[in-house]
Protein backbone atom coordinates (compact mmCIF):
# COMPACT_ATOMS: atom_id res chain seq x y z
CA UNK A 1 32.24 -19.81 -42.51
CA UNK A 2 29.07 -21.89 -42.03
CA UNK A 3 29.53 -21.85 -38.57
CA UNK A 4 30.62 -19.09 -37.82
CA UNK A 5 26.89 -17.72 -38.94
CA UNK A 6 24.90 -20.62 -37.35
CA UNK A 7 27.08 -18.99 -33.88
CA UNK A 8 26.18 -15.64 -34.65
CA UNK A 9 22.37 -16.72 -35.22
CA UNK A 10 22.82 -18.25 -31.60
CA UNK A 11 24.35 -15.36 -29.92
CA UNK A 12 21.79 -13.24 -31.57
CA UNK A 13 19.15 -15.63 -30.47
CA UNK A 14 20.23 -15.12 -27.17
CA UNK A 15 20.78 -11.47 -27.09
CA UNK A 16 16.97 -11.00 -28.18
CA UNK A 17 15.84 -13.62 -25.68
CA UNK A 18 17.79 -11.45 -23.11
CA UNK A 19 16.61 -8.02 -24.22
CA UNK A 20 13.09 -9.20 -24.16
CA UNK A 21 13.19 -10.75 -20.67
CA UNK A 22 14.75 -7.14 -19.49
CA UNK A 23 11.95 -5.30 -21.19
CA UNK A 24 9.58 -7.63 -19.60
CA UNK A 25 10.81 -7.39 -16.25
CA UNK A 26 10.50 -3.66 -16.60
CA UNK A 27 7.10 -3.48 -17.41
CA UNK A 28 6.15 -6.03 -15.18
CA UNK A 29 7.54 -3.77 -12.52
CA UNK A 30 5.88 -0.21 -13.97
CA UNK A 31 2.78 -2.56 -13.32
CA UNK A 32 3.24 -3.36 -9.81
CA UNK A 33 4.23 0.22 -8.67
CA UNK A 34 1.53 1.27 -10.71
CA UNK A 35 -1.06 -0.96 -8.57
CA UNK A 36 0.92 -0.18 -5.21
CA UNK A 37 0.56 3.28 -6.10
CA UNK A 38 -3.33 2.90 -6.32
CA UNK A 39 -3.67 0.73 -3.38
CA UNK A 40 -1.80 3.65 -1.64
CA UNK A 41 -3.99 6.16 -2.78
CA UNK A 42 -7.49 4.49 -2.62
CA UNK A 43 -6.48 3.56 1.39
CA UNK A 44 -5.84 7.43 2.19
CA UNK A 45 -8.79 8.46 0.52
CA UNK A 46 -10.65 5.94 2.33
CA UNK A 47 -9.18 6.75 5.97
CA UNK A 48 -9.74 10.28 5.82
CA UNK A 49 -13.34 9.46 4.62
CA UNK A 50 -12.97 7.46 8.13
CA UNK A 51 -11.82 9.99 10.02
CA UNK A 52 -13.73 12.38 8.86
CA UNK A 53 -16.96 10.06 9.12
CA UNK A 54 -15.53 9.80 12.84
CA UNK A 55 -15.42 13.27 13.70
CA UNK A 56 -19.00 13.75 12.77
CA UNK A 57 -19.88 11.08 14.59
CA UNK A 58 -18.44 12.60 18.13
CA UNK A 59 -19.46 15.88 17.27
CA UNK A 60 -23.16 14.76 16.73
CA UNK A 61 -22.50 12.91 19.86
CA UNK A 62 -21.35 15.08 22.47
CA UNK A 63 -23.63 17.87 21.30
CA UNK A 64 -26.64 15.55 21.72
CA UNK A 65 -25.73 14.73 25.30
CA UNK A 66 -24.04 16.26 28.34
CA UNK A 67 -20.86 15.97 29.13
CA UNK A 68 -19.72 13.13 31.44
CA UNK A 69 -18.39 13.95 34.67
CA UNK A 70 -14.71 12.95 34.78
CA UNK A 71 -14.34 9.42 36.24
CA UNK A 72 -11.64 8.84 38.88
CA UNK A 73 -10.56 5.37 40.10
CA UNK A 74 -10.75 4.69 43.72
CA UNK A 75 -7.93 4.75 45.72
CA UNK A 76 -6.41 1.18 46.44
CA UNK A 77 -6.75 0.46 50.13
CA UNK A 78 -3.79 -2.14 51.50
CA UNK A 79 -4.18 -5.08 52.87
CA UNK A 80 -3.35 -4.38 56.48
């Protein structure tokens, strides 16, 4: 009988070990999405703060000046 309680201890042992590295895993993973998740979030704030800071720009921009005449290329001539 003496070993069959030092096995159990063992396989206990083990199962613990087991159930704590799952637990672990998990909230090492409810971690990381957590912190994607943020990155995620800051970055759109920030672009639309961008693009936002951008479109004030252009507007501020084109009503301070006149609008450019349209700029055409000239026509490529051969070499006849």
């Amino acid at each position: 009988m003496p070993d069959h309680s030092k096995e159990r201890d063992q396989a206990e042992a083990r199962f613990k070990k087991a159930q704590k590295a799952a637990h672990d895993a998990k909230e090492a993973r409810a971690a990381y999405e957590s912190e994607a998740r943020a990155v995620r979030e800051k970055t759109a704030r920030l672009r639309a703060l961008r693009l936002a800071k951008e479109a004030a720009d252009a507007a501020a921009a084109g009503a301070s000046k006149k609008p450019a005449a349209a700029k055409t290329t000239p026509p490529i001539r051969s070499a006849d």
